[in-house]
PDB file of N, CA and C in Angstrom:
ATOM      1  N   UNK A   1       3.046  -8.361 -11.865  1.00  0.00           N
ATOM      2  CA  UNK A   1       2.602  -7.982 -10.535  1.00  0.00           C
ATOM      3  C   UNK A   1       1.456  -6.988 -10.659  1.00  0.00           C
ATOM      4  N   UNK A   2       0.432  -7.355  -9.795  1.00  0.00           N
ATOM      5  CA  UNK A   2      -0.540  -6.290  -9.888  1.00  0.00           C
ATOM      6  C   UNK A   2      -0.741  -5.359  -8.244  1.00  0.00           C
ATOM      7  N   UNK A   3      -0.981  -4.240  -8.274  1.00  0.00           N
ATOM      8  CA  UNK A   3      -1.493  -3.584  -6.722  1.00  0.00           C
ATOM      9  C   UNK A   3      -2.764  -2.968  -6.803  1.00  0.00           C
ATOM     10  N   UNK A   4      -3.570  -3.534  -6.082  1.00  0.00           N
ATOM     11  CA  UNK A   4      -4.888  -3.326  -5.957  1.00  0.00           C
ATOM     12  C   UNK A   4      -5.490  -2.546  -4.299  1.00  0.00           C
ATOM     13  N   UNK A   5      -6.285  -1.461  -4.394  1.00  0.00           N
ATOM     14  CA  UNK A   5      -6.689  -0.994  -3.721  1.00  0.00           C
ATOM     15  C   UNK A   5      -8.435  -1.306  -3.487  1.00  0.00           C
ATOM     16  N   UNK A   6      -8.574  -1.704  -2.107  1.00  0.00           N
ATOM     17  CA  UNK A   6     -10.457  -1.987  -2.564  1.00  0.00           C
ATOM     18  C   UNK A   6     -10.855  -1.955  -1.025  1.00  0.00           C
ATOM     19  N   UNK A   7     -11.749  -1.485  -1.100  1.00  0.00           N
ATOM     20  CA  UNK A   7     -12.922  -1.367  -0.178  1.00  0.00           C
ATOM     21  C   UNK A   7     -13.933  -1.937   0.642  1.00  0.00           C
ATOM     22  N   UNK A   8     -13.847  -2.831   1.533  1.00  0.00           N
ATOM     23  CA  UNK A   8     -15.163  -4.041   2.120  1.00  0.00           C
ATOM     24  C   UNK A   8     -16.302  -3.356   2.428  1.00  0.00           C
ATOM     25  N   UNK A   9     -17.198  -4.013   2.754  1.00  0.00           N
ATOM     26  CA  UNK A   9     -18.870  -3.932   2.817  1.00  0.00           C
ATOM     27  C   UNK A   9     -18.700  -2.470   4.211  1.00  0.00           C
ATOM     28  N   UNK A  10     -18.119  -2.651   5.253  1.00  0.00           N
ATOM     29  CA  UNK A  10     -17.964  -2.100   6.378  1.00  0.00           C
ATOM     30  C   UNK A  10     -16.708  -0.753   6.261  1.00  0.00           C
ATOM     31  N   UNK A  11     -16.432  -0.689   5.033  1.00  0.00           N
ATOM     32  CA  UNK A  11     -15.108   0.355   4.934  1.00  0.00           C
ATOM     33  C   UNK A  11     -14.510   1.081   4.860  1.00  0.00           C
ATOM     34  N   UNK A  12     -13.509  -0.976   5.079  1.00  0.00           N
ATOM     35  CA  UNK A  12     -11.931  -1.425   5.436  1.00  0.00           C
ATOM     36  C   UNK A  12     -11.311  -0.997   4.388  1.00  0.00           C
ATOM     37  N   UNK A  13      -9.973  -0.354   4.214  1.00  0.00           N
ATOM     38  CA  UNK A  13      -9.612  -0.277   2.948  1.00  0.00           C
ATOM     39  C   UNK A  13      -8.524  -1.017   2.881  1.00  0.00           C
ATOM     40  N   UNK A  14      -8.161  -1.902   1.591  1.00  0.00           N
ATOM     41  CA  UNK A  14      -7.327  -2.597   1.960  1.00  0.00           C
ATOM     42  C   UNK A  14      -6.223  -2.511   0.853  1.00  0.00           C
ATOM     43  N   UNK A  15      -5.119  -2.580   1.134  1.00  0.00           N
ATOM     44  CA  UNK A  15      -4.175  -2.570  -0.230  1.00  0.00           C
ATOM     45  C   UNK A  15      -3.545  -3.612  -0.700  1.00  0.00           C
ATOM     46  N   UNK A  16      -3.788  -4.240  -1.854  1.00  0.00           N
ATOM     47  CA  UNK A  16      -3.089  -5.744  -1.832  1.00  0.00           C
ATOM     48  C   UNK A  16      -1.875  -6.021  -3.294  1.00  0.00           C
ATOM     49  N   UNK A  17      -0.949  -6.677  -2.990  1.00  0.00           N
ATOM     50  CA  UNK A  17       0.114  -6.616  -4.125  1.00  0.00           C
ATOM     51  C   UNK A  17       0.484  -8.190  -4.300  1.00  0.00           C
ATOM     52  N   UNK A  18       0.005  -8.035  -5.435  1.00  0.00           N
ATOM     53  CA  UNK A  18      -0.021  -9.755  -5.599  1.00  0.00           C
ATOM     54  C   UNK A  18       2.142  -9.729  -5.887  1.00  0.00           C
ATOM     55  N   UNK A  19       2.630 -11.198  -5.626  1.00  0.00           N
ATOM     56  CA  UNK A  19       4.067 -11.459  -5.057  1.00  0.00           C
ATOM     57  C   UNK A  19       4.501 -12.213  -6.478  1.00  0.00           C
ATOM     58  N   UNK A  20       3.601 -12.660  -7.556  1.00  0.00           N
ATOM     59  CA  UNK A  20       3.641 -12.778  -8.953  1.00  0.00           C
ATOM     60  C   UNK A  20       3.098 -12.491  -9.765  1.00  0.00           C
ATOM     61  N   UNK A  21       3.603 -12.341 -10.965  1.00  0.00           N
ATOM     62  CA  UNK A  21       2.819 -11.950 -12.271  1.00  0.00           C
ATOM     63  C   UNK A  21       1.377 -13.184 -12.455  1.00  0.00           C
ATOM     64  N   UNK A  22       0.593 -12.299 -12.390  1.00  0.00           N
ATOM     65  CA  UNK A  22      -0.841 -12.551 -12.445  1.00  0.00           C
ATOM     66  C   UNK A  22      -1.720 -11.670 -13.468  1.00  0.00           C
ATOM     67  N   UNK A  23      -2.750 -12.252 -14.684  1.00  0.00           N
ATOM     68  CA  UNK A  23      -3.623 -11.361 -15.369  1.00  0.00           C
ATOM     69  C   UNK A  23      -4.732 -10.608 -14.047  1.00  0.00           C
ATOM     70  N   UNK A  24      -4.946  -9.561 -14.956  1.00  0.00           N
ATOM     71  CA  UNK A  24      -5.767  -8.926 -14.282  1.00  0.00           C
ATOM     72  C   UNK A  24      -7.399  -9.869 -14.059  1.00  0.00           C
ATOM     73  N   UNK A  25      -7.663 -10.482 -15.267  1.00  0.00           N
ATOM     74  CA  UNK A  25      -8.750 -11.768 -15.098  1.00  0.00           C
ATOM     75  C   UNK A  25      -8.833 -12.526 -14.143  1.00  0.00           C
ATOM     76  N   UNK A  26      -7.550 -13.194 -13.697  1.00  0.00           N
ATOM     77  CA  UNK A  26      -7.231 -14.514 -12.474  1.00  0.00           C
ATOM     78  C   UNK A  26      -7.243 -13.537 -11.214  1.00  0.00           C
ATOM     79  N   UNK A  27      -6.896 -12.494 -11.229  1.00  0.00           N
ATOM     80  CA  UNK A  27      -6.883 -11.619 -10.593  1.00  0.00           C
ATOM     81  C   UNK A  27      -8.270 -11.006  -9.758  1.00  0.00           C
ATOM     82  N   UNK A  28      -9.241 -10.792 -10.422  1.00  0.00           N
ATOM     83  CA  UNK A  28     -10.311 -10.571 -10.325  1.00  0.00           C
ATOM     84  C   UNK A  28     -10.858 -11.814  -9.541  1.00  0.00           C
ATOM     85  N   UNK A  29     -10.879 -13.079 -10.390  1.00  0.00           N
ATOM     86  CA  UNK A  29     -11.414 -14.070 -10.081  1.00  0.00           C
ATOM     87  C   UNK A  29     -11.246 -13.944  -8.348  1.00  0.00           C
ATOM     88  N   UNK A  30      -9.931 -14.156  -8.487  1.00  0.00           N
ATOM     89  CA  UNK A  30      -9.232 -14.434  -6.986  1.00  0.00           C
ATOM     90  C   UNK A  30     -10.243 -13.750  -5.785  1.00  0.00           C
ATOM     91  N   UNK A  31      -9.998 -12.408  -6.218  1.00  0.00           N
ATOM     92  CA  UNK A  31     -10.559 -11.671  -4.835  1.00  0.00           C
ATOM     93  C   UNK A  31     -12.073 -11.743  -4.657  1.00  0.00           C
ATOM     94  N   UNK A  32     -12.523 -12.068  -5.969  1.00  0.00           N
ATOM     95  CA  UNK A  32     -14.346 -12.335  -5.707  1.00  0.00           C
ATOM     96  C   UNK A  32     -14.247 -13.597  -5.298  1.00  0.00           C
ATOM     97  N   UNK A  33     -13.958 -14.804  -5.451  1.00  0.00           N
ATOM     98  CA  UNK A  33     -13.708 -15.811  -4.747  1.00  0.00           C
ATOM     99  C   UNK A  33     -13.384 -15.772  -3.052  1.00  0.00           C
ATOM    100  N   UNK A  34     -12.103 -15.321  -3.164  1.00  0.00           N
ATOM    101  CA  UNK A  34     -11.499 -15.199  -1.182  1.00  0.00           C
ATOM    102  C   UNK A  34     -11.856 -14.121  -0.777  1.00  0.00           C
ATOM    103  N   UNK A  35     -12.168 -12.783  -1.225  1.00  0.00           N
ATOM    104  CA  UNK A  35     -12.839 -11.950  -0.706  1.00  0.00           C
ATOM    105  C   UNK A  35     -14.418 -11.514  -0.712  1.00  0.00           C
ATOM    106  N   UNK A  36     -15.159 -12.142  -0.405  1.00  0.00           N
ATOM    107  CA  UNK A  36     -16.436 -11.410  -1.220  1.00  0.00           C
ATOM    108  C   UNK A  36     -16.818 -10.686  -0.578  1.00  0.00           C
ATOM    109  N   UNK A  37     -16.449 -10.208   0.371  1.00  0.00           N
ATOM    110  CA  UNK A  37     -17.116  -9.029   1.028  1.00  0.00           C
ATOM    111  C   UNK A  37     -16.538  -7.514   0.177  1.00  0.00           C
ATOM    112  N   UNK A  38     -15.697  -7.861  -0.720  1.00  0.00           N
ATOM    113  CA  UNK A  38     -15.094  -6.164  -1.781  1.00  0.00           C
ATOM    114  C   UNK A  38     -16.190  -5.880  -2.005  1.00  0.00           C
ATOM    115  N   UNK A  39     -16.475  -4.569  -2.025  1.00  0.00           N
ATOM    116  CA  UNK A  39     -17.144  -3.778  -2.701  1.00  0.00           C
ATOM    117  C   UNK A  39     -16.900  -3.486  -3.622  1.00  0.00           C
ATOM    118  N   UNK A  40     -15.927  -2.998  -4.184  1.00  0.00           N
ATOM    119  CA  UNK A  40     -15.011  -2.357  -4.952  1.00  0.00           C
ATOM    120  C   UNK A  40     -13.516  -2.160  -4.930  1.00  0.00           C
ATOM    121  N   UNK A  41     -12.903  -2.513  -6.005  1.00  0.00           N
ATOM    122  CA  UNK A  41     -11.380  -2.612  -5.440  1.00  0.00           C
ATOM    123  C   UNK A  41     -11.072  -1.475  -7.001  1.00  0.00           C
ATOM    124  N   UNK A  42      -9.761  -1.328  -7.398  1.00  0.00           N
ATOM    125  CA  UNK A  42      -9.284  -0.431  -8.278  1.00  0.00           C
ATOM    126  C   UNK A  42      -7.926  -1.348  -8.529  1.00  0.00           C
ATOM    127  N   UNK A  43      -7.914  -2.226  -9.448  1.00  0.00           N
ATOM    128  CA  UNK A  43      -6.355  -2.494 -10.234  1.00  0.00           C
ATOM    129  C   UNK A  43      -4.933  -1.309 -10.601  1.00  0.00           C
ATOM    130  N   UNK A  44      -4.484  -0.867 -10.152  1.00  0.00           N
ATOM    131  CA  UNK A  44      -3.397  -0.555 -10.592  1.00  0.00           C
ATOM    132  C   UNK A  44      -1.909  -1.390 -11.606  1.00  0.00           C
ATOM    133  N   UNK A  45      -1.642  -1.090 -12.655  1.00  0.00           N
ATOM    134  CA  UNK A  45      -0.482  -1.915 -13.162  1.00  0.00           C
ATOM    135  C   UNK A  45       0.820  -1.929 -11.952  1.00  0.00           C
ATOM    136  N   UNK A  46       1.192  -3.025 -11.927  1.00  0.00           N
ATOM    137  CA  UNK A  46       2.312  -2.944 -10.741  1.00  0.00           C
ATOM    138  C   UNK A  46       3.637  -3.126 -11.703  1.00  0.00           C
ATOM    139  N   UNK A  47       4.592  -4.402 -11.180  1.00  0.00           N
ATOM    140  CA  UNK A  47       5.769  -4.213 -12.326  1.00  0.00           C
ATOM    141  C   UNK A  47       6.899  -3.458 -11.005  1.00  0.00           C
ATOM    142  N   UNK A  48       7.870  -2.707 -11.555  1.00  0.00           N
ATOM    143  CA  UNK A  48       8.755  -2.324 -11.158  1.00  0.00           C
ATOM    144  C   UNK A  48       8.580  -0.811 -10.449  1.00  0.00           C
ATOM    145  N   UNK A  49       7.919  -0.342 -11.019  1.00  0.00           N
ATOM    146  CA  UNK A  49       7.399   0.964 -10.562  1.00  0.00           C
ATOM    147  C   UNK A  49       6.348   0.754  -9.401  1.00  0.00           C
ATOM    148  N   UNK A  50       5.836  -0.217  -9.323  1.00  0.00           N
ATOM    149  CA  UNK A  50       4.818  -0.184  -8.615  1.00  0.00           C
ATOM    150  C   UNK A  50       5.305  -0.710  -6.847  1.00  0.00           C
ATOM    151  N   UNK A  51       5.615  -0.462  -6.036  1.00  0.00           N
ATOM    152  CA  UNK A  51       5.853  -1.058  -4.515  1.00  0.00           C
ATOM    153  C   UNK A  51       4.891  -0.450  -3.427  1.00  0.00           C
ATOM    154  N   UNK A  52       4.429  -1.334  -2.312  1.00  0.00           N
ATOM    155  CA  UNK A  52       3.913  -1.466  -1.340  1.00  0.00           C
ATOM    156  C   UNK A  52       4.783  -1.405  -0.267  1.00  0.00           C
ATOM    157  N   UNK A  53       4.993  -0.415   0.070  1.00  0.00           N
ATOM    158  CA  UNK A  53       6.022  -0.536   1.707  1.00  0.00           C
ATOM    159  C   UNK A  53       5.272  -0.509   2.694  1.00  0.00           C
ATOM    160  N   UNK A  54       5.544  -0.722   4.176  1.00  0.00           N
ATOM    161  CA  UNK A  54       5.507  -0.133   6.162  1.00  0.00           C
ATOM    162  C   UNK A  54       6.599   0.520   5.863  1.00  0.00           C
ATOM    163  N   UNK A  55       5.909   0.894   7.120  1.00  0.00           N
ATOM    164  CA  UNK A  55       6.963   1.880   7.759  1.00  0.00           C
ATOM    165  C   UNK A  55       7.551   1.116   8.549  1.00  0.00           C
ATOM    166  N   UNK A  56       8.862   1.163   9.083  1.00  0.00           N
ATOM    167  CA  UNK A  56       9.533   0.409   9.801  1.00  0.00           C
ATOM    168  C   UNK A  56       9.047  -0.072  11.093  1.00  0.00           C
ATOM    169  N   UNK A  57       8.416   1.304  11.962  1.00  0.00           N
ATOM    170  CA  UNK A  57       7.877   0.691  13.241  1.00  0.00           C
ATOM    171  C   UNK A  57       6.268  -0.057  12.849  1.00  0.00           C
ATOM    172  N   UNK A  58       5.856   0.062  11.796  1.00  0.00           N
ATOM    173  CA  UNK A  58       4.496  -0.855  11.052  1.00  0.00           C
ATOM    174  C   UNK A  58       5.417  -2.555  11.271  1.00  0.00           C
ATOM    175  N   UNK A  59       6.572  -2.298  10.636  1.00  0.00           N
ATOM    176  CA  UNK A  59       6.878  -3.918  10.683  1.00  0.00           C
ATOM    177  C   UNK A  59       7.266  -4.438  12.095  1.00  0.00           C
ATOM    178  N   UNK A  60       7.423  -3.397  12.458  1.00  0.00           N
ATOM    179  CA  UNK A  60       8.173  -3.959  13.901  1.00  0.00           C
ATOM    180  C   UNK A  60       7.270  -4.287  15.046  1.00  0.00           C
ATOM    181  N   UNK A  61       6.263  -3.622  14.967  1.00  0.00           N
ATOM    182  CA  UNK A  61       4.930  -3.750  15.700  1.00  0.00           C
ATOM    183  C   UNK A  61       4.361  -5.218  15.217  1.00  0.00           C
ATOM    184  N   UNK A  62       4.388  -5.405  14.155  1.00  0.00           N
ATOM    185  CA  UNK A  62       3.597  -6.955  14.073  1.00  0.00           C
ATOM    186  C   UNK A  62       4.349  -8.240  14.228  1.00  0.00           C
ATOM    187  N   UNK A  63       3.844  -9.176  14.852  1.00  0.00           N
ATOM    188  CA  UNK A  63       5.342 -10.153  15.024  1.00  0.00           C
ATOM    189  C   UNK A  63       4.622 -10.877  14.219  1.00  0.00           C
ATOM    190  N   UNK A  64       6.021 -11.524  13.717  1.00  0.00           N
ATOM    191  CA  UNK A  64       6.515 -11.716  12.777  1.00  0.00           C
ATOM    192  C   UNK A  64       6.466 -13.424  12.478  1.00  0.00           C
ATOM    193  N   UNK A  65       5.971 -14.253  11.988  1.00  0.00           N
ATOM    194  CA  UNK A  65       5.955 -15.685  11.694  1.00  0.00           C
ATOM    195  C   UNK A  65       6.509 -16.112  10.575  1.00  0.00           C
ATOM    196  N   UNK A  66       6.458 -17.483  10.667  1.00  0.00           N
ATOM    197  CA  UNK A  66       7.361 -18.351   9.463  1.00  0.00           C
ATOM    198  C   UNK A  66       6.740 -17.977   8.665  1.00  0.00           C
ATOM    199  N   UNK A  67       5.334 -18.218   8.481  1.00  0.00           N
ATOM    200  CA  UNK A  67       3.985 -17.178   7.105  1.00  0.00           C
ATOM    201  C   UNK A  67       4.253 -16.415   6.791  1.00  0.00           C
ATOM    202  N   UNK A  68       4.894 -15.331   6.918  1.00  0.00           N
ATOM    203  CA  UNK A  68       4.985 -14.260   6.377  1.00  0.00           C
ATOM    204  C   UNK A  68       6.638 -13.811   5.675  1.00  0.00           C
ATOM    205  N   UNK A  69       7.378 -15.248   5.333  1.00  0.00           N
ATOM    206  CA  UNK A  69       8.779 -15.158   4.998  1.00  0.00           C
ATOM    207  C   UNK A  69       8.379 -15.148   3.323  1.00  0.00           C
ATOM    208  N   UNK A  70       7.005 -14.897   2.904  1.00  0.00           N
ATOM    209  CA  UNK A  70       7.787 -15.141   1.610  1.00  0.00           C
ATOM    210  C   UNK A  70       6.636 -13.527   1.234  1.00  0.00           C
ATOM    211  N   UNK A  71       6.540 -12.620   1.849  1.00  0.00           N
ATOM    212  CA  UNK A  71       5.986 -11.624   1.376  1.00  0.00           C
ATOM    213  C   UNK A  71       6.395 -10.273   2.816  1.00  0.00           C
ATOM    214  N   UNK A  72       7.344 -10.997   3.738  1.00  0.00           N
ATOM    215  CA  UNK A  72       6.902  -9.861   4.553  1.00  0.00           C
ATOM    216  C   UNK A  72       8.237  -8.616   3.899  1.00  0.00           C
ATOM    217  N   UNK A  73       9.587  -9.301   3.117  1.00  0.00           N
ATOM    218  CA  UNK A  73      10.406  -8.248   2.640  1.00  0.00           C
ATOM    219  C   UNK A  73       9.852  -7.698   1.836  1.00  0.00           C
ATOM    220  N   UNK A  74       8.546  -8.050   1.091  1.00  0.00           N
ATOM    221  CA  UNK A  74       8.369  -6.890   0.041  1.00  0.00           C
ATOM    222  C   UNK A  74       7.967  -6.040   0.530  1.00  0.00           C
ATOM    223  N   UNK A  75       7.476  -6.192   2.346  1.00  0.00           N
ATOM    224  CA  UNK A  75       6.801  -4.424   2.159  1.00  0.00           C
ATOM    225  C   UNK A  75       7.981  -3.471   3.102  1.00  0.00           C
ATOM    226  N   UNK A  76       8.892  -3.972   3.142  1.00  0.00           N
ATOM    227  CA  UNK A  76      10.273  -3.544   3.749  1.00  0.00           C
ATOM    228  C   UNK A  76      10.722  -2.893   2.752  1.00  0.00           C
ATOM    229  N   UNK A  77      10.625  -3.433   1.771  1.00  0.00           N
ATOM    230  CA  UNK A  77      10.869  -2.629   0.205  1.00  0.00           C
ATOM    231  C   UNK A  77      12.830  -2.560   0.127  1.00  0.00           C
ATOM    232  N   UNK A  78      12.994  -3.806   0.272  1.00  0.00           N
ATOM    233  CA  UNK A  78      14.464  -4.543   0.211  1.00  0.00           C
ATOM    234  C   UNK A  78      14.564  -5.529  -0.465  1.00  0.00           C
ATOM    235  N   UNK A  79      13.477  -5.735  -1.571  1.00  0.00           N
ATOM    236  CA  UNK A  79      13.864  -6.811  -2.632  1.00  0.00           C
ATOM    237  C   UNK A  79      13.352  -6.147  -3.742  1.00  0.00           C
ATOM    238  N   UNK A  80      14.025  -6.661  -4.960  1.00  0.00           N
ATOM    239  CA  UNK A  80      13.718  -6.231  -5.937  1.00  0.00           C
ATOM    240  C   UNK A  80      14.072  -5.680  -6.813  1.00  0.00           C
ATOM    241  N   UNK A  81      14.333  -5.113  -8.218  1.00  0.00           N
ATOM    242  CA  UNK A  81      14.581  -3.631  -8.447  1.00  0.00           C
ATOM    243  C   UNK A  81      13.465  -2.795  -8.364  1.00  0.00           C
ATOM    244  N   UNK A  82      13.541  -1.578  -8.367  1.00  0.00           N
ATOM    245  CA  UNK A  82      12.465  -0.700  -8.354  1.00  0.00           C
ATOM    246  C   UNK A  82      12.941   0.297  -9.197  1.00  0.00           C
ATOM    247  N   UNK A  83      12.011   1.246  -9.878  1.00  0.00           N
ATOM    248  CA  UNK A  83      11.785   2.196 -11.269  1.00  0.00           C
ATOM    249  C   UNK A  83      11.306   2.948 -10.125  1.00  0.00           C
ATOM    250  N   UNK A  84      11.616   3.963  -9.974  1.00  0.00           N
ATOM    251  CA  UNK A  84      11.302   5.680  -9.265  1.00  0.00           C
ATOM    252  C   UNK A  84      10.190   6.201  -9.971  1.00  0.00           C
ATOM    253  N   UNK A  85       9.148   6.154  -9.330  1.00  0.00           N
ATOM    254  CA  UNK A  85       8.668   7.279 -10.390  1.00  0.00           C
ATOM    255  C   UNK A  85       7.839   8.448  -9.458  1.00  0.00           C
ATOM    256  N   UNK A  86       7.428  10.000  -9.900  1.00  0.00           N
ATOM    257  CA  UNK A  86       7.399  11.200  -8.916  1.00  0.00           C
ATOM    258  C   UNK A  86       6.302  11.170  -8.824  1.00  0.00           C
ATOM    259  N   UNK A  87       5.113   9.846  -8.503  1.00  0.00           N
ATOM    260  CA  UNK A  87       3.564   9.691  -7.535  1.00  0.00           C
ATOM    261  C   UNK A  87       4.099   8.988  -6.969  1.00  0.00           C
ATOM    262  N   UNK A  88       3.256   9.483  -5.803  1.00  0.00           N
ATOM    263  CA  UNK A  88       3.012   7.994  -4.643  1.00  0.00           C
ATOM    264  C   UNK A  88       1.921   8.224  -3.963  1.00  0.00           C
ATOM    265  N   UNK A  89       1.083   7.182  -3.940  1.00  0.00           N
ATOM    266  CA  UNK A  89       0.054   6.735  -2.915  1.00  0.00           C
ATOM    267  C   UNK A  89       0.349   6.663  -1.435  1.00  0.00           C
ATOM    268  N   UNK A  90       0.025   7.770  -0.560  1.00  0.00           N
ATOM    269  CA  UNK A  90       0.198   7.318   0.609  1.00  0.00           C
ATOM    270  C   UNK A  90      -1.370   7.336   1.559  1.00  0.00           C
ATOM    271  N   UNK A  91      -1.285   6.328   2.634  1.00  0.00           N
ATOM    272  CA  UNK A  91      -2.084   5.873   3.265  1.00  0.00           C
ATOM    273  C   UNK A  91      -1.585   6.077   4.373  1.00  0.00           C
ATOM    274  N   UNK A  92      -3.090   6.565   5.404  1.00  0.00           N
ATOM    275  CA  UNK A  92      -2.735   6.748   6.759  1.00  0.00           C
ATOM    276  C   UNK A  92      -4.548   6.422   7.414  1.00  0.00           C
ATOM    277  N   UNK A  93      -4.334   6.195   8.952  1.00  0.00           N
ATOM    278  CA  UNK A  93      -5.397   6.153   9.371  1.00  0.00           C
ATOM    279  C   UNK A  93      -6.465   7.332   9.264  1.00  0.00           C
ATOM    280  N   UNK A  94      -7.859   6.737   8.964  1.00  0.00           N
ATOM    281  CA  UNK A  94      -8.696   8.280   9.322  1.00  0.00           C
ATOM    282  C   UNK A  94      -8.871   8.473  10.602  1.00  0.00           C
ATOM    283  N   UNK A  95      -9.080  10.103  10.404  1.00  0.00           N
ATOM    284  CA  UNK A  95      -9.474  10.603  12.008  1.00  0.00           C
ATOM    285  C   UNK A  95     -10.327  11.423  11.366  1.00  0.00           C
ATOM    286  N   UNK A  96     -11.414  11.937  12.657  1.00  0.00           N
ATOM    287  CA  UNK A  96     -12.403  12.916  12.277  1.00  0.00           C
ATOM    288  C   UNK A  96     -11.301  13.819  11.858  1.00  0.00           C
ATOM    289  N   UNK A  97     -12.752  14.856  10.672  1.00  0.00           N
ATOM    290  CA  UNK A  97     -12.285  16.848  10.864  1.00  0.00           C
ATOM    291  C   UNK A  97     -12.768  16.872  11.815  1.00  0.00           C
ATOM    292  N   UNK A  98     -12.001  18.149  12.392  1.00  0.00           N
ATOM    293  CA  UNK A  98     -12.253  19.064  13.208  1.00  0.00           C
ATOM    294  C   UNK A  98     -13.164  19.850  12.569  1.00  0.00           C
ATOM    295  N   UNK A  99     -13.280  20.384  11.239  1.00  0.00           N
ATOM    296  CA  UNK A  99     -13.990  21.073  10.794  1.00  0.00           C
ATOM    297  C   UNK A  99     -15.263  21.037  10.193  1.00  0.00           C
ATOM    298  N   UNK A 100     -15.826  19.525  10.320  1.00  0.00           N
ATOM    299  CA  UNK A 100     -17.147  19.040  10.171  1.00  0.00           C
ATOM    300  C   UNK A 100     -17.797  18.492  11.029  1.00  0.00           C
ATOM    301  N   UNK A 101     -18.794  18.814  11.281  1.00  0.00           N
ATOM    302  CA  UNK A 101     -19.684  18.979  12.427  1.00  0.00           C
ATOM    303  C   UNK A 101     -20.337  17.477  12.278  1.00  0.00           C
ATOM    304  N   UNK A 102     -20.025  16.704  13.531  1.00  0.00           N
ATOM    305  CA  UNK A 102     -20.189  15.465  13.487  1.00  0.00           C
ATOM    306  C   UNK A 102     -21.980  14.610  12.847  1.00  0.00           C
ATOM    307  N   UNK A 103     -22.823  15.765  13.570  1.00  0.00           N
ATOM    308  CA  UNK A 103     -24.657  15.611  12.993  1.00  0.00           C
ATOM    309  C   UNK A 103     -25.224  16.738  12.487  1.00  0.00           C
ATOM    310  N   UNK A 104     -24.488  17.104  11.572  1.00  0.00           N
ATOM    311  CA  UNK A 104     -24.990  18.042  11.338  1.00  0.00           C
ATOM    312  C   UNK A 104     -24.591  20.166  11.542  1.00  0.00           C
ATOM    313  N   UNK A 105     -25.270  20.325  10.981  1.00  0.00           N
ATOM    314  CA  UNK A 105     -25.367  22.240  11.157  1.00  0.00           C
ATOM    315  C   UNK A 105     -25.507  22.440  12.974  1.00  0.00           C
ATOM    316  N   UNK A 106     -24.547  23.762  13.256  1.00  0.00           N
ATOM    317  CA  UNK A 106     -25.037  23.525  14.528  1.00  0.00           C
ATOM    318  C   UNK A 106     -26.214  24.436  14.804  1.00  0.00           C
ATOM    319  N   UNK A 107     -26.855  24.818  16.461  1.00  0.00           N
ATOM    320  CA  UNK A 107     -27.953  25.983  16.245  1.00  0.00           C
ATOM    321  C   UNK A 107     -27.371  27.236  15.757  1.00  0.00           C
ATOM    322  N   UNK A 108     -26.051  27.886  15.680  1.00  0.00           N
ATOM    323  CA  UNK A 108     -25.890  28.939  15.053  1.00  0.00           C
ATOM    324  C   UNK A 108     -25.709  29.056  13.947  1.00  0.00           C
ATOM    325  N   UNK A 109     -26.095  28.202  13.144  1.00  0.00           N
ATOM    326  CA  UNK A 109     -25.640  28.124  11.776  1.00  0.00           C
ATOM    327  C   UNK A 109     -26.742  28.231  10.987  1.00  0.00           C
ATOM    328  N   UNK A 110     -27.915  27.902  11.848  1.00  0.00           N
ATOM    329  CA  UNK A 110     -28.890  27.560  10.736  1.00  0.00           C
ATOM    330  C   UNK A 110     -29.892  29.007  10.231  1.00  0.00           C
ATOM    331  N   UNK A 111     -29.490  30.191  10.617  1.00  0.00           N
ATOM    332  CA  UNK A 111     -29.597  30.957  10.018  1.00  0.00           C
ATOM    333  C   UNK A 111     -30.958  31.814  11.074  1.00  0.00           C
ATOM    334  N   UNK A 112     -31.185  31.209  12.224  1.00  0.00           N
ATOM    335  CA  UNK A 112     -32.841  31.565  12.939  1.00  0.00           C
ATOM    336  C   UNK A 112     -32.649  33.244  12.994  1.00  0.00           C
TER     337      UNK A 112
END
């Protein structure tokens, strides 16, 4: 299993966990093929340690089709065994800072 994190032309960031053991080569292939808009993605080793969850109201919010019966428990994170380990990647939407000034320095800043 591999989990890959990558980036589109406009970015999207996207997180993807392949559902079988796949080389990192076929792997590659794959997403420059069906994706070509990546910019850049980042391989991570997946395996047992490695899982992709939602959050519960994430799953519950999207309805739910026959398509998605053979990948939607993995991100329920109720199949499997899983290896613990003390990182985790978490992801959330961006929002502006508050503390960076959307264009720039403002007029009191610039020192007049």
């Amino acid at each position: 299993f591999q989990t890959v994190v990558a980036e589109d032309g406009q970015g999207a960031i996207l997180v993807i966990k392949t559902v079988d053991i796949v080389s990192l080569h076929h792997l590659a292939d794959c997403l420059h093929r069906q994706l070509p808009a990546l910019q850049q993605a980042m391989a991570m080793d997946g395996g047992a340690s490695s899982d992709v969850i939602a959050s519960p109201d994430l799953l519950h919010a999207a309805q739910e089709t026959s398509s998605q019966a053979g990948w939607r428990s993995l991100l329920a994170g109720t199949t499997g065994v899983h290896i613990p380990l003390p990182t985790v990647i978490g992801i959330t939407p961006r929002t502006p800072s508050r503390s960076t000034p959307a264009h720039g320095p403002s007029q009191s800043t610039r020192g007049h």
